[in-house]
Protein backbone atom coordinates (compact mmCIF):
# COMPACT_ATOMS: atom_id res chain seq x y z
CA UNK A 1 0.00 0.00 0.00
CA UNK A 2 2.41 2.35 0.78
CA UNK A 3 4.79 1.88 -2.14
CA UNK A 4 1.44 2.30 -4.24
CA UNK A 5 1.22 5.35 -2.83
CA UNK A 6 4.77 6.13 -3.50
CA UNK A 7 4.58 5.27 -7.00
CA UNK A 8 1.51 7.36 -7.60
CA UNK A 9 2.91 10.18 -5.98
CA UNK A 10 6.03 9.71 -8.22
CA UNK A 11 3.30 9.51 -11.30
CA UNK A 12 1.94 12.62 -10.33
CA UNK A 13 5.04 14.49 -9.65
CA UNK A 14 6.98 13.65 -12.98
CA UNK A 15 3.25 14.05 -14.99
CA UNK A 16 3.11 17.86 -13.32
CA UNK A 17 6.76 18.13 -14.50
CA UNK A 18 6.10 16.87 -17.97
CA UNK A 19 3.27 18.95 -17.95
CA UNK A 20 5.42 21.70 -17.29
CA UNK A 21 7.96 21.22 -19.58
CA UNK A 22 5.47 20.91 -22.85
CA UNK A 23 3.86 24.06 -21.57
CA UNK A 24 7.62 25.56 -21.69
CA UNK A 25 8.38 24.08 -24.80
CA UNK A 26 4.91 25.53 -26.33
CA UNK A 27 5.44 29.04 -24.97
CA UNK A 28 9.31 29.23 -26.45
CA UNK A 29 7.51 28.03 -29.93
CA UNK A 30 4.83 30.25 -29.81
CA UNK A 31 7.23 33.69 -28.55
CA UNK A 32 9.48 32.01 -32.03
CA UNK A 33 6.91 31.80 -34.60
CA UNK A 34 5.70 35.80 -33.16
CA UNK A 35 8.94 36.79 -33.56
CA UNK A 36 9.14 35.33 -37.33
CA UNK A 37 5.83 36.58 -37.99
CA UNK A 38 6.95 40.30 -36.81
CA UNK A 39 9.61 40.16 -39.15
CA UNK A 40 7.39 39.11 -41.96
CA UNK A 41 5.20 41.81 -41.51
CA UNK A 42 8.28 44.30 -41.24
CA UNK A 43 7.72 44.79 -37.60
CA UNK A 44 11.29 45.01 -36.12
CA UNK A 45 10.77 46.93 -33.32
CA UNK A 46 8.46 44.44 -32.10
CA UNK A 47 10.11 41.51 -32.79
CA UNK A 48 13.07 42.83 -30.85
CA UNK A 49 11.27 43.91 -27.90
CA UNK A 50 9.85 40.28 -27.53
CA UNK A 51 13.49 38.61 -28.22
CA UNK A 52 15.07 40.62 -25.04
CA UNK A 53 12.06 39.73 -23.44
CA UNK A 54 13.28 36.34 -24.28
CA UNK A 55 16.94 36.71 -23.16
CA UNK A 56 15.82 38.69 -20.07
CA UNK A 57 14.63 34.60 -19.40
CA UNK A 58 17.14 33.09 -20.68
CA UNK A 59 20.00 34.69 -22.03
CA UNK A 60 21.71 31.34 -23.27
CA UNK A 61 19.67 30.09 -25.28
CA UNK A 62 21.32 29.20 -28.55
CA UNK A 63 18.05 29.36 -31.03
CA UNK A 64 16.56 32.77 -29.55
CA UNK A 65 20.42 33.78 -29.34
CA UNK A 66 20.44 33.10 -32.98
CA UNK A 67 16.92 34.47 -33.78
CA UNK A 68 18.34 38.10 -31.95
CA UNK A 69 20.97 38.12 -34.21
CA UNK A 70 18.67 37.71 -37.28
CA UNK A 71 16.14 40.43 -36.13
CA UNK A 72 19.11 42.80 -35.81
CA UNK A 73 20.60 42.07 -39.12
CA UNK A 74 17.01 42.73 -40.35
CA UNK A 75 16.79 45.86 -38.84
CA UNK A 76 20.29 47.00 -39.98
CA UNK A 77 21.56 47.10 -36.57
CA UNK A 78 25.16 46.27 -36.86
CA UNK A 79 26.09 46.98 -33.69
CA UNK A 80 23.68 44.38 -32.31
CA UNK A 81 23.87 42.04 -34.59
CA UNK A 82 27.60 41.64 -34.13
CA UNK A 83 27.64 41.45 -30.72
CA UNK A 84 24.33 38.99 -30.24
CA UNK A 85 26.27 36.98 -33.17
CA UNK A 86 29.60 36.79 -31.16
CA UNK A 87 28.15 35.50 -28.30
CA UNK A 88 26.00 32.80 -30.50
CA UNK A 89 29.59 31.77 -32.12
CA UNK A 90 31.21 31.75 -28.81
CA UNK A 91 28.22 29.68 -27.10
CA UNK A 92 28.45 27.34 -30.14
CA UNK A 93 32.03 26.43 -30.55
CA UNK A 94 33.40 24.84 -33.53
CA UNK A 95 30.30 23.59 -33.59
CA UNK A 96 28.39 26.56 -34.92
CA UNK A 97 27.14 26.27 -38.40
CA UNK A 98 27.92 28.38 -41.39
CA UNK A 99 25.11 31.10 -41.04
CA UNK A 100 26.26 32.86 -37.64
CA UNK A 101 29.59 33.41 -39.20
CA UNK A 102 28.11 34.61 -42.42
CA UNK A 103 25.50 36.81 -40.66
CA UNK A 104 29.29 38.08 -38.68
CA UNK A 105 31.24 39.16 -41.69
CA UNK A 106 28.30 40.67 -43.68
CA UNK A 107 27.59 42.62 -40.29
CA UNK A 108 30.77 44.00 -40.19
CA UNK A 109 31.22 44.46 -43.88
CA UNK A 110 27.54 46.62 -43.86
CA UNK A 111 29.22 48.83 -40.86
CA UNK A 112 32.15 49.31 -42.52
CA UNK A 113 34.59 47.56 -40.54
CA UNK A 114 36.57 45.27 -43.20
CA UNK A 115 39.22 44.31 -41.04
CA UNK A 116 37.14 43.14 -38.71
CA UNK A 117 35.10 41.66 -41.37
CA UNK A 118 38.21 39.61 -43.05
CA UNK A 119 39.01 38.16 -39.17
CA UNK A 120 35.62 36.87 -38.86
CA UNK A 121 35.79 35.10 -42.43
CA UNK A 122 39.17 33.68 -41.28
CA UNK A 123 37.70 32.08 -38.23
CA UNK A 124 34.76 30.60 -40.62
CA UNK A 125 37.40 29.11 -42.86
CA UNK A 126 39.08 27.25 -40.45
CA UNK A 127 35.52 25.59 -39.77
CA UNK A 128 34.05 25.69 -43.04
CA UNK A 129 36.82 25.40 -45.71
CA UNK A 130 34.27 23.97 -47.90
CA UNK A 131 31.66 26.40 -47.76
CA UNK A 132 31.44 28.61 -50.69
CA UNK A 133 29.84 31.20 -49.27
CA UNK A 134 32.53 31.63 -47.14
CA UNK A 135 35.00 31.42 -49.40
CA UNK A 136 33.61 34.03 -51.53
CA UNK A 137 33.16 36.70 -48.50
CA UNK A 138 36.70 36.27 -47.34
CA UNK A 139 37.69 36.43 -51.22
CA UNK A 140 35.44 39.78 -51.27
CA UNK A 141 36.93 41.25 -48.30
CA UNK A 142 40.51 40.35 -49.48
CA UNK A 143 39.75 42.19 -52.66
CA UNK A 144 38.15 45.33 -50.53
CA UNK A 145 41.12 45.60 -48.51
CA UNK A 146 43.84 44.62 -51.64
CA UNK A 147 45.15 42.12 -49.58
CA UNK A 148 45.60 40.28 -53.51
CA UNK A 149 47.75 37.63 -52.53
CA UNK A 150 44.50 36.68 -49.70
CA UNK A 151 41.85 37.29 -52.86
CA UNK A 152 44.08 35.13 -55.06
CA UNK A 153 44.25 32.67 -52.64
CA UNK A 154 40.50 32.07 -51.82
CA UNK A 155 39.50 32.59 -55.67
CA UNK A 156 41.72 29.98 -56.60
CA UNK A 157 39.89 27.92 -53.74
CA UNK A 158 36.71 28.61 -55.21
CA UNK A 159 37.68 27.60 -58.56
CA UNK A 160 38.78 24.37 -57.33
CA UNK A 161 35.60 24.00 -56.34
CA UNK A 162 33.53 24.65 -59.24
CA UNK A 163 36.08 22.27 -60.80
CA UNK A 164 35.58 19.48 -58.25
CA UNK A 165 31.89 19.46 -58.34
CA UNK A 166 31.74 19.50 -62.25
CA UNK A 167 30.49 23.04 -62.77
CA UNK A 168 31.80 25.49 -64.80
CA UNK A 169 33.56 28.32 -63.21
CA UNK A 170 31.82 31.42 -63.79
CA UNK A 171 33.83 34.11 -66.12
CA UNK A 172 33.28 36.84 -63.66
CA UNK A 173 34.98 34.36 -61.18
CA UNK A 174 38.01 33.63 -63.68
CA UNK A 175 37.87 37.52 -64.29
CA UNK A 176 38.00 38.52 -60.82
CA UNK A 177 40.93 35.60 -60.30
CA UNK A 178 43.06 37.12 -62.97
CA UNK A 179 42.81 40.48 -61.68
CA UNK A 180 43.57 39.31 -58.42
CA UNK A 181 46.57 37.30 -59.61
CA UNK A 182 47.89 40.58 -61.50
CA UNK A 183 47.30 43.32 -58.95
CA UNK A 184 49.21 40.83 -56.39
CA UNK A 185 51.97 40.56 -58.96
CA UNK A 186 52.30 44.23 -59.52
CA UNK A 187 52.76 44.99 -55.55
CA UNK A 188 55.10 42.13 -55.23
CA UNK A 189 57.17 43.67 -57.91
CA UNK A 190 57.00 47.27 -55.91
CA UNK A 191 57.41 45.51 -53.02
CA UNK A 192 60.74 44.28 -54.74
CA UNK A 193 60.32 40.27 -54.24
């Protein structure tokens, strides 16, 4: 009788607790989906008074971490959207995918701030050498900054990879590869080496 009384007590308790963690779970994907929907409807102010709502609850939460850093970028908040992005790349690891990190340099490269821009696209190539994207921002920023031997570099990368996967390499690529490959010849050659 009394370990009956146990185990329904024990029933009870981890129901109320299960209860309480769907109702959690429901209320995080209900604030989510009002967030997106905000943003849909161009309402940025909104959306980013309900995400620090969010992180006032719960400030490490990798998704509404991540979802901050998208309603910044949306409202052209660079300032915010690089900082909520460092912390979701920081939080994340080397495990963080390739979006963070190209939501980071495009941040910086929209403020202004190419140096900073070409460090963050270094850290995402050591993570995601075989993301394109990538690839093509750091390439971009190299070519920015006329850090040639850098562009050269990364264009050749992404040349390789059209090659690899059987597609042909754009001409604006093999254009911008060329140009890359003279410009870095011309400093070397001022440079005297």
């Amino acid at each position: 009788m009394i370990t009956d009384l146990k185990e329904t007590k024990e029933n009870k308790i981890n129901t109320n607790m299960s209860d309480v963690e769907n109702e959690v779970k429901s209320s995080k994907e209900e604030t989510i989906f009002q967030i997106q929907s905000f943003v849909a409807e161009g309402k940025f102010k909104q959306a980013d008074d309900l995400v620090k709502k969010s992180l006032a609850e719960n400030y490490n939460d990798p998704q509404m971490l991540s979802l901050s850093a998208l309603v910044a970028v949306a409202m052209q908040d660079w300032v915010q959207a690089i900082a909520r992005l460092h912390v979701v790349i920081k939080i994340q690891g080397n495990d963080t995918p390739p979006l963070p990190h190209l939501l980071l340099i495009r941040s910086y490269r929209c403020s202004g701030q190419l140096v900073e821009a070409m460090k963050a696209a270094e850290l995402a190539v050591k993570t995601h050498a075989n993301n394109e994207e990538i690839v093509n921002e750091a390439a971009i920023i190299a070519e920015d900054l006329g850090e040639w031997e850098s562009a050269t570099l990364a264009l050749e990368v992404l040349k390789e990879m059209h090659e690899m996967d059987d597609r042909d390499v754009p001409t604006s690529l093999l254009t911008r590869l060329q140009t890359a490959r003279s410009l870095s010849k011309i400093v070397n050659e001022e440079k005297g080496e």
